[in-house]
C-alpha atoms as a PDB file:
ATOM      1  CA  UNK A   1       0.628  -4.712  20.371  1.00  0.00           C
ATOM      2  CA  UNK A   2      -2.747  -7.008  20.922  1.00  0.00           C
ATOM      3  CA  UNK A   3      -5.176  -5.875  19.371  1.00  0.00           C
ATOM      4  CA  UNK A   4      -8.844  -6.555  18.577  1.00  0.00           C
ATOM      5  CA  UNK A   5      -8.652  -7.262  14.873  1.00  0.00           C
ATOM      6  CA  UNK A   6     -12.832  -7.113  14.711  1.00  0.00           C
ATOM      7  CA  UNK A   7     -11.718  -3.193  15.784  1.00  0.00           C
ATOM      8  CA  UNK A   8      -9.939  -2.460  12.287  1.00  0.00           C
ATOM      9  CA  UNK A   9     -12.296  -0.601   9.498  1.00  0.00           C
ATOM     10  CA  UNK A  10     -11.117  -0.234   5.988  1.00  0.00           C
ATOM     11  CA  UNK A  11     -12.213   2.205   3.688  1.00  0.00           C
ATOM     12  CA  UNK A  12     -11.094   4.495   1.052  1.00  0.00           C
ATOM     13  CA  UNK A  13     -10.047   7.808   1.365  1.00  0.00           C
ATOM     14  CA  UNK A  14     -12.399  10.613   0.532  1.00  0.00           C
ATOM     15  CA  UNK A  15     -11.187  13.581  -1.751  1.00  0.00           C
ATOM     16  CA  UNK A  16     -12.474  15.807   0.688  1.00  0.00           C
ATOM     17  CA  UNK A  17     -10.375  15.057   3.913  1.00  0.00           C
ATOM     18  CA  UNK A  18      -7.418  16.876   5.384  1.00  0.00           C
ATOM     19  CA  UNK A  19      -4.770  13.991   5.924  1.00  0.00           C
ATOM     20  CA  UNK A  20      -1.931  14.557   4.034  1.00  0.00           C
ATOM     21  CA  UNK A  21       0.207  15.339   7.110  1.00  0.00           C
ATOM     22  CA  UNK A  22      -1.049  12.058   8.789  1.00  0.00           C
ATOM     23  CA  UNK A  23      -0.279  10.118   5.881  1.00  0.00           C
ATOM     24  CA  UNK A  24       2.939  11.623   5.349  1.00  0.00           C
ATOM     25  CA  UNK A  25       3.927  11.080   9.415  1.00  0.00           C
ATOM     26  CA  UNK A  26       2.955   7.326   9.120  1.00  0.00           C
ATOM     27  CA  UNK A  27       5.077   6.938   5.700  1.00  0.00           C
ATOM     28  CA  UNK A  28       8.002   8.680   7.105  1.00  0.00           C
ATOM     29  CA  UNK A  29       7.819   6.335  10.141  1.00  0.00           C
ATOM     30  CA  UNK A  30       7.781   3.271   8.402  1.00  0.00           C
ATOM     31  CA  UNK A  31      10.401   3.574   5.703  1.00  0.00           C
ATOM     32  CA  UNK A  32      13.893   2.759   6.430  1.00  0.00           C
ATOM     33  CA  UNK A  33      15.145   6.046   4.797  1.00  0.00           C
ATOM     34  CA  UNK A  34      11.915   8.182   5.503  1.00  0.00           C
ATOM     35  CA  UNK A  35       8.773   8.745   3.416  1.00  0.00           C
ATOM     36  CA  UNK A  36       9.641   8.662  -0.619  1.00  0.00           C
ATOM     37  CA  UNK A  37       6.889  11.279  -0.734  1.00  0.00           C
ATOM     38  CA  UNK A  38       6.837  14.660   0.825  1.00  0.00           C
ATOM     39  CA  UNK A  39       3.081  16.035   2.399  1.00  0.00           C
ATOM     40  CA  UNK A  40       2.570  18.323  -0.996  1.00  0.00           C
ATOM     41  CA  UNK A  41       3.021  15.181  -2.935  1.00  0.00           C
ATOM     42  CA  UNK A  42       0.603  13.488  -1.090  1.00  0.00           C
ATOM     43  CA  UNK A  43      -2.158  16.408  -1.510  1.00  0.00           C
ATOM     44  CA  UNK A  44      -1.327  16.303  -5.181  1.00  0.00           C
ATOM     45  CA  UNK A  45      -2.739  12.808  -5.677  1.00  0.00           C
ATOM     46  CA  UNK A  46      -5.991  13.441  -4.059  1.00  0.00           C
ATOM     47  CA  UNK A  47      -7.566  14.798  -6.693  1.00  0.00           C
ATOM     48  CA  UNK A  48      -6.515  12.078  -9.696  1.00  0.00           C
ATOM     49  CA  UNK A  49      -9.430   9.988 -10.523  1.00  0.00           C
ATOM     50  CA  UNK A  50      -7.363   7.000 -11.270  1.00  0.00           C
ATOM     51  CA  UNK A  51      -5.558   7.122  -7.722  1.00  0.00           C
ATOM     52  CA  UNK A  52      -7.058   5.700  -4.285  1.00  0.00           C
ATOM     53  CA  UNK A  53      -5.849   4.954  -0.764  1.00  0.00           C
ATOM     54  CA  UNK A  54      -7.788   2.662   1.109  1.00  0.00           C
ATOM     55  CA  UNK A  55      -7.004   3.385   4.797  1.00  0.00           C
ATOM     56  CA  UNK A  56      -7.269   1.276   8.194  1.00  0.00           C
ATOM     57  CA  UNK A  57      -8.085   2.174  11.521  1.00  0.00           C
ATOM     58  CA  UNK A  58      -8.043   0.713  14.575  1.00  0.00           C
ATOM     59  CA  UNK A  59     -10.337   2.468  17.389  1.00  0.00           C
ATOM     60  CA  UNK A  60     -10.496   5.232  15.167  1.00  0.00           C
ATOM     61  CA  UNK A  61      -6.650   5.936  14.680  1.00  0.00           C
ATOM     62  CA  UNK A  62      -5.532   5.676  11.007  1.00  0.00           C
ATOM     63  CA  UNK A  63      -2.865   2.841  11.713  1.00  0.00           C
ATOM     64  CA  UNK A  64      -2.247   2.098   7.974  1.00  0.00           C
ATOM     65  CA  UNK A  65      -3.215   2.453   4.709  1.00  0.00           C
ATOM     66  CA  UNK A  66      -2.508   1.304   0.922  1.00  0.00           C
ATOM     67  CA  UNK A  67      -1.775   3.752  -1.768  1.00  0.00           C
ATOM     68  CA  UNK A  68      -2.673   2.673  -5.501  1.00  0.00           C
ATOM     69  CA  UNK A  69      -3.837   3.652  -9.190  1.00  0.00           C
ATOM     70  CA  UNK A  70      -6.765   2.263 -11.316  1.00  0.00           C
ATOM     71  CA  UNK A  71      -6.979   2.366 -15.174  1.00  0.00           C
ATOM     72  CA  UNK A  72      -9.481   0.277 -16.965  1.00  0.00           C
ATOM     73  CA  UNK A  73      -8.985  -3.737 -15.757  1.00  0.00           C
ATOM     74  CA  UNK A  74      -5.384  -3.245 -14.199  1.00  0.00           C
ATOM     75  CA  UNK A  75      -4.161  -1.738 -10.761  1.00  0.00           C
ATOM     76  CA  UNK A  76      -0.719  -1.359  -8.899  1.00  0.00           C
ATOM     77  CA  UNK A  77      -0.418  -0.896  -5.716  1.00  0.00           C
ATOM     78  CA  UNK A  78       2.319   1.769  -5.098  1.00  0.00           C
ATOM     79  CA  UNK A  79       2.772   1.170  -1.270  1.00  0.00           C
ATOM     80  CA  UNK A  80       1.498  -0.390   2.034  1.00  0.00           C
ATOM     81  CA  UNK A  81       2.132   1.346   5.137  1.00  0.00           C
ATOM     82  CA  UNK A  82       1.440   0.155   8.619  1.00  0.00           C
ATOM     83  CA  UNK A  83       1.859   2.099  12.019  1.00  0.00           C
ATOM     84  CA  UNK A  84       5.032   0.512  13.920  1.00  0.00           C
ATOM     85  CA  UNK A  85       3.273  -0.866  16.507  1.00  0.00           C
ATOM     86  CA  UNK A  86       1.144  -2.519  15.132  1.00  0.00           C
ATOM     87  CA  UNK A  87       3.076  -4.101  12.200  1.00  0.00           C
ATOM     88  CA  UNK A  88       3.397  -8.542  12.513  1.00  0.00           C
ATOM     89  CA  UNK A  89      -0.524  -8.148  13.438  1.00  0.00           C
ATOM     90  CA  UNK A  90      -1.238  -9.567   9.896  1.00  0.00           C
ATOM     91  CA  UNK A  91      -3.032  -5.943   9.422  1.00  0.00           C
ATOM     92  CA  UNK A  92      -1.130  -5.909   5.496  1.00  0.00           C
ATOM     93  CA  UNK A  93      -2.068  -8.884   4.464  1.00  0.00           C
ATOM     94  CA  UNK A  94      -5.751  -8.110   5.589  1.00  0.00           C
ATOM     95  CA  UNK A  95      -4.621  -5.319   3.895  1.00  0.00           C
ATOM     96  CA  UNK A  96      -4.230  -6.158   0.658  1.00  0.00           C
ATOM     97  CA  UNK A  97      -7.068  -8.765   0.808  1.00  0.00           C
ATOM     98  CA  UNK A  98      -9.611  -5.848   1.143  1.00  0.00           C
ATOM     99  CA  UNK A  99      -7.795  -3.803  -1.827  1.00  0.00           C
ATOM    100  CA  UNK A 100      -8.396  -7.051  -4.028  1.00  0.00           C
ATOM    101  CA  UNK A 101     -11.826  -7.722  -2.835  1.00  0.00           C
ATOM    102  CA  UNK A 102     -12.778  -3.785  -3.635  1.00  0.00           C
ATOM    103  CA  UNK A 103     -10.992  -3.729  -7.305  1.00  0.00           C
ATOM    104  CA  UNK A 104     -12.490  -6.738  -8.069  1.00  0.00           C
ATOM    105  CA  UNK A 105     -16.381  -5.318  -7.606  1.00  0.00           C
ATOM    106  CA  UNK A 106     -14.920  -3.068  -9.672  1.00  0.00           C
ATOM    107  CA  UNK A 107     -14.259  -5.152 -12.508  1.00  0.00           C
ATOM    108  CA  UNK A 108     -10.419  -5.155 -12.079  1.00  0.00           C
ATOM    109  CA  UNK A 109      -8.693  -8.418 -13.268  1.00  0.00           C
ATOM    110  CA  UNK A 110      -5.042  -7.870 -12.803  1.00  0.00           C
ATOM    111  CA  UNK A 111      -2.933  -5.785  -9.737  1.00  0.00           C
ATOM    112  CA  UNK A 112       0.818  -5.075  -9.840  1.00  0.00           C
ATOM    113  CA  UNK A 113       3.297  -3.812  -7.467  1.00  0.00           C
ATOM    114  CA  UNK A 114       6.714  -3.169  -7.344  1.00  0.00           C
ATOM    115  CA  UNK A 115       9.234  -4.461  -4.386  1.00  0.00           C
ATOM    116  CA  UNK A 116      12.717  -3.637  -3.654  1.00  0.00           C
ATOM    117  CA  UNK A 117      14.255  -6.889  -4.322  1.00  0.00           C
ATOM    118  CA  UNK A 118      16.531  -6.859  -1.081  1.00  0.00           C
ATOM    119  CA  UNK A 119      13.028  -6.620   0.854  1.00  0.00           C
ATOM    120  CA  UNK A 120      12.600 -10.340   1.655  1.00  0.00           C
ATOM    121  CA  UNK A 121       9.972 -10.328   3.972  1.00  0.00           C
ATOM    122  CA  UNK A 122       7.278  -7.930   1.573  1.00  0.00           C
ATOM    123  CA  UNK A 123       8.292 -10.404  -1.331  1.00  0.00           C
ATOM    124  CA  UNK A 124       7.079 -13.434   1.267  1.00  0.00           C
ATOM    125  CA  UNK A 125       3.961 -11.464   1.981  1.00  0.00           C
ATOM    126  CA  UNK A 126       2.761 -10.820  -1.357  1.00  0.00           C
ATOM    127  CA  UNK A 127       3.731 -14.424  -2.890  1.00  0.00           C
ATOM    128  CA  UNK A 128       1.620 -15.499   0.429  1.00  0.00           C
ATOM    129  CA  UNK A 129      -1.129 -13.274  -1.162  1.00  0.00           C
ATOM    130  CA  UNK A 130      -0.980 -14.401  -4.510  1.00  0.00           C
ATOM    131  CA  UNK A 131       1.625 -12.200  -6.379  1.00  0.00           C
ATOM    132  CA  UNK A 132       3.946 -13.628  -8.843  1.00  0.00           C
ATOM    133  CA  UNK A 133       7.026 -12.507 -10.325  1.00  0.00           C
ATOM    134  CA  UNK A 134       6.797 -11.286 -13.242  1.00  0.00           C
ATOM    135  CA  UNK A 135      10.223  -8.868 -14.105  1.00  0.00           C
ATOM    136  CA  UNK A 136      12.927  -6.936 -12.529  1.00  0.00           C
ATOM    137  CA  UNK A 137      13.591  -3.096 -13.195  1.00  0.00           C
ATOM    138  CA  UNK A 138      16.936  -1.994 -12.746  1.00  0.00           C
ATOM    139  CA  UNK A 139      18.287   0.593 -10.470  1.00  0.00           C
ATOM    140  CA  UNK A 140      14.329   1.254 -10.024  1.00  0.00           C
ATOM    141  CA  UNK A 141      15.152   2.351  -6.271  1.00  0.00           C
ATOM    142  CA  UNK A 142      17.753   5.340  -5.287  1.00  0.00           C
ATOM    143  CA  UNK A 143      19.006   5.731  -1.037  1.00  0.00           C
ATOM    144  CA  UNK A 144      20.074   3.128  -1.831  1.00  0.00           C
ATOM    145  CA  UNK A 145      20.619   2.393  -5.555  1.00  0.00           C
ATOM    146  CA  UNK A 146      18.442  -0.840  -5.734  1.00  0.00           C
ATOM    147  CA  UNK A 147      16.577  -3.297  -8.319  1.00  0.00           C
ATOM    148  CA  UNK A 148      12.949  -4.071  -7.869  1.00  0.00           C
ATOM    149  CA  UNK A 149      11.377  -7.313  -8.134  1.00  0.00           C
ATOM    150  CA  UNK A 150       7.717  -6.653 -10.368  1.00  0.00           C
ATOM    151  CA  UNK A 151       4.940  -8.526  -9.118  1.00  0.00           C
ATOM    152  CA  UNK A 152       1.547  -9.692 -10.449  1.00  0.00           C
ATOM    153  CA  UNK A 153      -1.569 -10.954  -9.061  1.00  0.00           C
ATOM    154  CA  UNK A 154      -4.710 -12.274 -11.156  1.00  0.00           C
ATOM    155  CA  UNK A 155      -7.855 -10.710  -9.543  1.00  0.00           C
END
């Protein structure tokens, strides 16, 4: 899809809004085996200080977002999800440029993330944004049984 990238807005979630279902949907879409989390699970991390999603739309549809925790000076990034359509737009990386920019105002100085380690392309994306490899965690990933590759970046 072309797209206008001056269109996209980032911003973070607020604890307020009604978009479990939508994140859920867009999750379920873009995993290979559907969404590791169900809508409930979603609307259970709303309210946990330490979590955040920061979101992206484009023309006002939510195309995307990145969910993650906080604590103190480090943060992981638990997943980045982008709309079908609009995924090889560079809308991830852009992505996870914004999520660094924000946690660094906040004083954050390290982010981690996890990546299956069959998942070639996400490992290329985050090395292109300044993750490292740092471990491996065995049989971290189940349908199917998988090891993931843990990654760091110095904010």
């Amino acid at each position: 899809m072309e797209m206008n990238q001056s269109n996209l807005v980032y911003r973070f979630l607020e604890h307020q809004e009604d978009i479990a279902e939508r994140l859920h949907a867009l999750s379920e879409e873009s995993f290979a085996f559907g969404s590791p989390w169900t809508i409930e699970q979603f609307e259970g991390t709303f309210e946990q200080s330490n979590l955040f999603y920061l979101l992206v739309e484009y023309e006002g549809e939510l195309i995307g977002f990145l969910g993650g925790s906080k604590v103190h000076l480090e943060a992981e990034v638990y997943t980045i999800v982008i709309k079908t359509d609009f995924k090889r737009n560079g809308i991830a990386t852009q992505l996870l440029q914004e999520t660094k920019k924000r946690l660094r105002e906040e004083n954050v100085t390290e982010l981690f993330l996890e990546v299956r380690i069959s998942n070639e392309p996400a490992i290329l994306l985050y090395k292109k944004s300044g993750f490292v490899p740092v471990g491996v965690r065995s049989n971290y990933y189940s349908n199917p049984r998988e090891d993931a590759v843990v990654l760091k970046c110095e904010l």
